[in-house]
PDB file of N, CA and C in Angstrom:
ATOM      1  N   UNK A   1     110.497 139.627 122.242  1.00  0.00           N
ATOM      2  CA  UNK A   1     109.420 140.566 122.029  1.00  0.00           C
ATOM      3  C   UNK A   1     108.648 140.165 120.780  1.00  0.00           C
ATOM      4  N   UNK A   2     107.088 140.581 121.082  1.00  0.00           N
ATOM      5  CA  UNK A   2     106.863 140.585 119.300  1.00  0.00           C
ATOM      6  C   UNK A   2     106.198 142.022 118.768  1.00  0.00           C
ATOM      7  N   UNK A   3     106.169 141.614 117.797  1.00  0.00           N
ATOM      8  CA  UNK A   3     105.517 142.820 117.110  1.00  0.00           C
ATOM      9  C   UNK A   3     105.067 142.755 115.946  1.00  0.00           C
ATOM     10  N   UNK A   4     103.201 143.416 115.417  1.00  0.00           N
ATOM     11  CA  UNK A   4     103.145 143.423 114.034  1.00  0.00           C
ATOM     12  C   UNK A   4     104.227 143.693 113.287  1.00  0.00           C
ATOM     13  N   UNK A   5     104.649 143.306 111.772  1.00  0.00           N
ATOM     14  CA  UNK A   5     105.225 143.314 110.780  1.00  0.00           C
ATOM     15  C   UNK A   5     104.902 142.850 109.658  1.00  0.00           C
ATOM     16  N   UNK A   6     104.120 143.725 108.640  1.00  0.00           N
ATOM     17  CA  UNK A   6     103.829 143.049 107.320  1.00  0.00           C
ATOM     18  C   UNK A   6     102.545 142.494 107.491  1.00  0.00           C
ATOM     19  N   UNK A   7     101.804 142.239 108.127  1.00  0.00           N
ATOM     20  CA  UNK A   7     100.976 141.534 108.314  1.00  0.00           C
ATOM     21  C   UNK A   7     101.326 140.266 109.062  1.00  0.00           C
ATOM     22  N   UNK A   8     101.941 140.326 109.612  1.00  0.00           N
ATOM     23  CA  UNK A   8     102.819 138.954 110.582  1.00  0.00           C
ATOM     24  C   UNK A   8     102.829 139.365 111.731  1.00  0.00           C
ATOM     25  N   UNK A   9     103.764 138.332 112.426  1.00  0.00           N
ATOM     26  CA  UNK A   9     104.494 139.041 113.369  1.00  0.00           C
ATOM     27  C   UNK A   9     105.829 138.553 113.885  1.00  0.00           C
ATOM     28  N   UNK A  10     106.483 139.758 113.838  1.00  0.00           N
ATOM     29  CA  UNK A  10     108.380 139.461 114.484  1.00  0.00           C
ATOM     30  C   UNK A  10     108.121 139.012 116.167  1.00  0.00           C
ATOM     31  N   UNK A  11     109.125 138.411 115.825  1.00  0.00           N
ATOM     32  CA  UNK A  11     109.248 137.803 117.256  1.00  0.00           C
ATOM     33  C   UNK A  11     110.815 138.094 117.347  1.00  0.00           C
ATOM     34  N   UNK A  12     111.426 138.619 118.390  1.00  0.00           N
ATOM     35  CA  UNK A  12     112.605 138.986 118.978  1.00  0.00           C
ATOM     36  C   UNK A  12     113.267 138.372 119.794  1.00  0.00           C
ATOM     37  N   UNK A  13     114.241 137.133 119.727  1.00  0.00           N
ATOM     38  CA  UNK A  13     114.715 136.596 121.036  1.00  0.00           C
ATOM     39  C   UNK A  13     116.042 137.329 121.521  1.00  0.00           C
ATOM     40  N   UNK A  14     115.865 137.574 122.617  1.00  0.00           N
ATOM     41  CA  UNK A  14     118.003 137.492 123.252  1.00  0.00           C
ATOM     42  C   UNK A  14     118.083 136.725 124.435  1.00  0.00           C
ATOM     43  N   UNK A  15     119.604 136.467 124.006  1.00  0.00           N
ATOM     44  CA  UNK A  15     119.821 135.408 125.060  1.00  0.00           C
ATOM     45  C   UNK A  15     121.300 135.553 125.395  1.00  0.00           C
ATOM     46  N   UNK A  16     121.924 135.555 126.336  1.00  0.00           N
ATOM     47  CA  UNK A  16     123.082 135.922 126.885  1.00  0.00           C
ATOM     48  C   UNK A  16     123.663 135.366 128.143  1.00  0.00           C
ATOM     49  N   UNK A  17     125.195 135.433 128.514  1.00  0.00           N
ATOM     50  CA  UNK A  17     125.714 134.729 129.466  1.00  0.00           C
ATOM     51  C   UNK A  17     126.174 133.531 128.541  1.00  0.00           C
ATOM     52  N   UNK A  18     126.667 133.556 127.433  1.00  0.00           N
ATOM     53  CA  UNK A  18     127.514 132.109 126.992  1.00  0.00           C
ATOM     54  C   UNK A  18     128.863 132.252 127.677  1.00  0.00           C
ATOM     55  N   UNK A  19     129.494 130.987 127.855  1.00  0.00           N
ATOM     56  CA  UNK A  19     130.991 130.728 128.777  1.00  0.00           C
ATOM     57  C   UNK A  19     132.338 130.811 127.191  1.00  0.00           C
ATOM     58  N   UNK A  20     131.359 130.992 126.531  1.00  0.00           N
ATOM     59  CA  UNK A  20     132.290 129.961 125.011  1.00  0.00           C
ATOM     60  C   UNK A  20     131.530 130.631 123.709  1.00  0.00           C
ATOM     61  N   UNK A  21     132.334 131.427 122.692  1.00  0.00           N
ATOM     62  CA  UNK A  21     132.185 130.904 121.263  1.00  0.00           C
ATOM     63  C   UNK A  21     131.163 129.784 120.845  1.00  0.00           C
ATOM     64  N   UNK A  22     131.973 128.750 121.196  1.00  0.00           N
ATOM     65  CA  UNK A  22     131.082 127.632 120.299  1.00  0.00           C
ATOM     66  C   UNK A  22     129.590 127.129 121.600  1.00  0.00           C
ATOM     67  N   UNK A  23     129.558 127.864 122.472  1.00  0.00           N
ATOM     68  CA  UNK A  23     128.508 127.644 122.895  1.00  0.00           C
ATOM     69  C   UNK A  23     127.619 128.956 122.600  1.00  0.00           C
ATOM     70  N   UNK A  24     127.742 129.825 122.151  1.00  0.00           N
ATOM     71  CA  UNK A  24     127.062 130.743 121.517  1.00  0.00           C
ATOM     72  C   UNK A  24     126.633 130.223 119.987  1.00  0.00           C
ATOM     73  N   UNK A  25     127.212 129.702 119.323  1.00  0.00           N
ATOM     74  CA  UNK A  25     127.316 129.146 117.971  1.00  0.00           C
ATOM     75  C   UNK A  25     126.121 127.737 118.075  1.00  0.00           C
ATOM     76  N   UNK A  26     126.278 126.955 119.143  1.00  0.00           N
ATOM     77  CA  UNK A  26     125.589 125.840 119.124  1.00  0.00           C
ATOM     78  C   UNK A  26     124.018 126.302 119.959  1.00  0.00           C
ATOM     79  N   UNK A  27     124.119 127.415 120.754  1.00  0.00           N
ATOM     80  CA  UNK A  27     122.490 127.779 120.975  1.00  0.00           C
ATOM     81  C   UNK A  27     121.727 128.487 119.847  1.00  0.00           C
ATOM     82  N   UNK A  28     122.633 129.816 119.128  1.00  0.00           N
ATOM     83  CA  UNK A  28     122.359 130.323 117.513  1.00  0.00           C
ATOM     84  C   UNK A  28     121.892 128.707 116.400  1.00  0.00           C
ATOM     85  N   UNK A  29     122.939 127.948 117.013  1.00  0.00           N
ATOM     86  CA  UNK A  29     121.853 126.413 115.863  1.00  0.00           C
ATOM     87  C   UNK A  29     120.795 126.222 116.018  1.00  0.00           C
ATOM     88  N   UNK A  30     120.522 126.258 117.538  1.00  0.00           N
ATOM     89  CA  UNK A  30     119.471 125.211 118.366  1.00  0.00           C
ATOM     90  C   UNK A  30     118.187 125.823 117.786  1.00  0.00           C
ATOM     91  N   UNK A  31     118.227 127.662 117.944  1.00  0.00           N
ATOM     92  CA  UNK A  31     117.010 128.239 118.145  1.00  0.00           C
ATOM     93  C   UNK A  31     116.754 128.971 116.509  1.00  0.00           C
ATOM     94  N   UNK A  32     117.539 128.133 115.452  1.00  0.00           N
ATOM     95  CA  UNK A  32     117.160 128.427 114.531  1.00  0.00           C
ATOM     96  C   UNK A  32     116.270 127.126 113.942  1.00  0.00           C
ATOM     97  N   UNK A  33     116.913 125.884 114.300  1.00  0.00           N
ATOM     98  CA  UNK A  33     116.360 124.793 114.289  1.00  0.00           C
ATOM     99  C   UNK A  33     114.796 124.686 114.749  1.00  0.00           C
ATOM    100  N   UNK A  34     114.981 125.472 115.903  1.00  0.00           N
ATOM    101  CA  UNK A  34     113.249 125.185 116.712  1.00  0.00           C
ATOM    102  C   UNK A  34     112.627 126.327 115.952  1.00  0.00           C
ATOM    103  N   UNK A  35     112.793 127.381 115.423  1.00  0.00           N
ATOM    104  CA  UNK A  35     112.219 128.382 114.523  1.00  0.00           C
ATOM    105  C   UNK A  35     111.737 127.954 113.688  1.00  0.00           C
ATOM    106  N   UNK A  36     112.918 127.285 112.682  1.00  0.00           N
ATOM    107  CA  UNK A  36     112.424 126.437 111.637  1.00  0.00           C
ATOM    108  C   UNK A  36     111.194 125.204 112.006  1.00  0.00           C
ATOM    109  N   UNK A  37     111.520 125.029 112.592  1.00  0.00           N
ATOM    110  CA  UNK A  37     110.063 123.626 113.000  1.00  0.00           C
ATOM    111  C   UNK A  37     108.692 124.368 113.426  1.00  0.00           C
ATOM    112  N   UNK A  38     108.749 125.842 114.051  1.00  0.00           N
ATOM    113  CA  UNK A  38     107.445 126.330 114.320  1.00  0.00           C
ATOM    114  C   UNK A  38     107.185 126.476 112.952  1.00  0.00           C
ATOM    115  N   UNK A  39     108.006 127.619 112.118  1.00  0.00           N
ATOM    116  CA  UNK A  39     106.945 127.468 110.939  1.00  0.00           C
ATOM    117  C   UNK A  39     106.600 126.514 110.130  1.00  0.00           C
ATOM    118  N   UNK A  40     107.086 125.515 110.107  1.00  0.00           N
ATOM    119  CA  UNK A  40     106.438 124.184 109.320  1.00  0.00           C
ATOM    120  C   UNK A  40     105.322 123.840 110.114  1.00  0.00           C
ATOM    121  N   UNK A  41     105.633 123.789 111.613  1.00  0.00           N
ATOM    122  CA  UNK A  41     104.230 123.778 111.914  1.00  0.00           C
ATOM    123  C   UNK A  41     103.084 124.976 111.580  1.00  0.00           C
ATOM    124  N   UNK A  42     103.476 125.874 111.957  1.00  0.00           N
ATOM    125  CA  UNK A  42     102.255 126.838 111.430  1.00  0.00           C
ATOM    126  C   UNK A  42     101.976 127.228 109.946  1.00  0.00           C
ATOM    127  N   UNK A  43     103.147 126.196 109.446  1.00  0.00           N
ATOM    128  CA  UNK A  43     102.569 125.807 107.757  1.00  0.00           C
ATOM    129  C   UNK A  43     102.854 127.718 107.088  1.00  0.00           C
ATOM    130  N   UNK A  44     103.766 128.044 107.620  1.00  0.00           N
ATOM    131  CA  UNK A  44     104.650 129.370 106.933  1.00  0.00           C
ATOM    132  C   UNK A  44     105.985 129.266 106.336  1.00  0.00           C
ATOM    133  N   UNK A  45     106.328 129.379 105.529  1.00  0.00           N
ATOM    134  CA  UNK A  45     107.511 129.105 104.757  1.00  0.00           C
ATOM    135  C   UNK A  45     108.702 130.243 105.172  1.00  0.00           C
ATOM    136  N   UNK A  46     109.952 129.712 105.324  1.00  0.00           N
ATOM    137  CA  UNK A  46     110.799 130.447 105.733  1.00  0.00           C
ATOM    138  C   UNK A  46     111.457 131.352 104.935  1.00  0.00           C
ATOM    139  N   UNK A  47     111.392 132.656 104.965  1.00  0.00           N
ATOM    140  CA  UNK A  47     112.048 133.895 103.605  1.00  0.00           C
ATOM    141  C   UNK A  47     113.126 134.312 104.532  1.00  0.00           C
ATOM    142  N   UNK A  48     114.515 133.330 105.003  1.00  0.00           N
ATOM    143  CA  UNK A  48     115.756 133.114 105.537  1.00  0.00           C
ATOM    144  C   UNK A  48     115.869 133.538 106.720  1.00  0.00           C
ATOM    145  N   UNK A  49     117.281 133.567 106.989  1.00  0.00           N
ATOM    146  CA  UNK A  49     118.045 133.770 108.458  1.00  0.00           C
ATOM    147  C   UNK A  49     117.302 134.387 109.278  1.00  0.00           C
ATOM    148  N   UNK A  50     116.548 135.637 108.496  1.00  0.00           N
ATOM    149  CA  UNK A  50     116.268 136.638 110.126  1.00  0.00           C
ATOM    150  C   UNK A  50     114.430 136.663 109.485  1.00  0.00           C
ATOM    151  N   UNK A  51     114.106 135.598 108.770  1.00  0.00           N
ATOM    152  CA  UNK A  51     112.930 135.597 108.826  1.00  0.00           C
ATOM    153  C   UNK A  51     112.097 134.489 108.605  1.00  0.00           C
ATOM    154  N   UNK A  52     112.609 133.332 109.981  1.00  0.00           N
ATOM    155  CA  UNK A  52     112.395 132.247 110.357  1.00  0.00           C
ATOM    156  C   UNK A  52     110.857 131.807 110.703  1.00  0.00           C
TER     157      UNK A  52
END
């Protein structure tokens, strides 16, 4: 989902149906990784974990 915030906007993912722990752990990497790369692309700096 998104939504204004602050003058921004949140974006909300879920994602569900892991078989495994560490496959929950290694998609939580993946889609922090690709978070992190949008805002470098959109040239926004990351203020942490839940505000990628």
């Amino acid at each position: 989902t998104f939504r204004e915030s602050d003058g921004g906007t949140e974006m909300t993912f879920r994602q569900s149906g892991f078989d495994s722990a560490s496959s929950l752990k290694g998609h939580e990497a993946g889609w922090s990784q690709s978070l992190e790369r949008l805002s470098v692309f959109l040239g926004a700096e990351s203020e942490g974990p839940d505000h990628v």
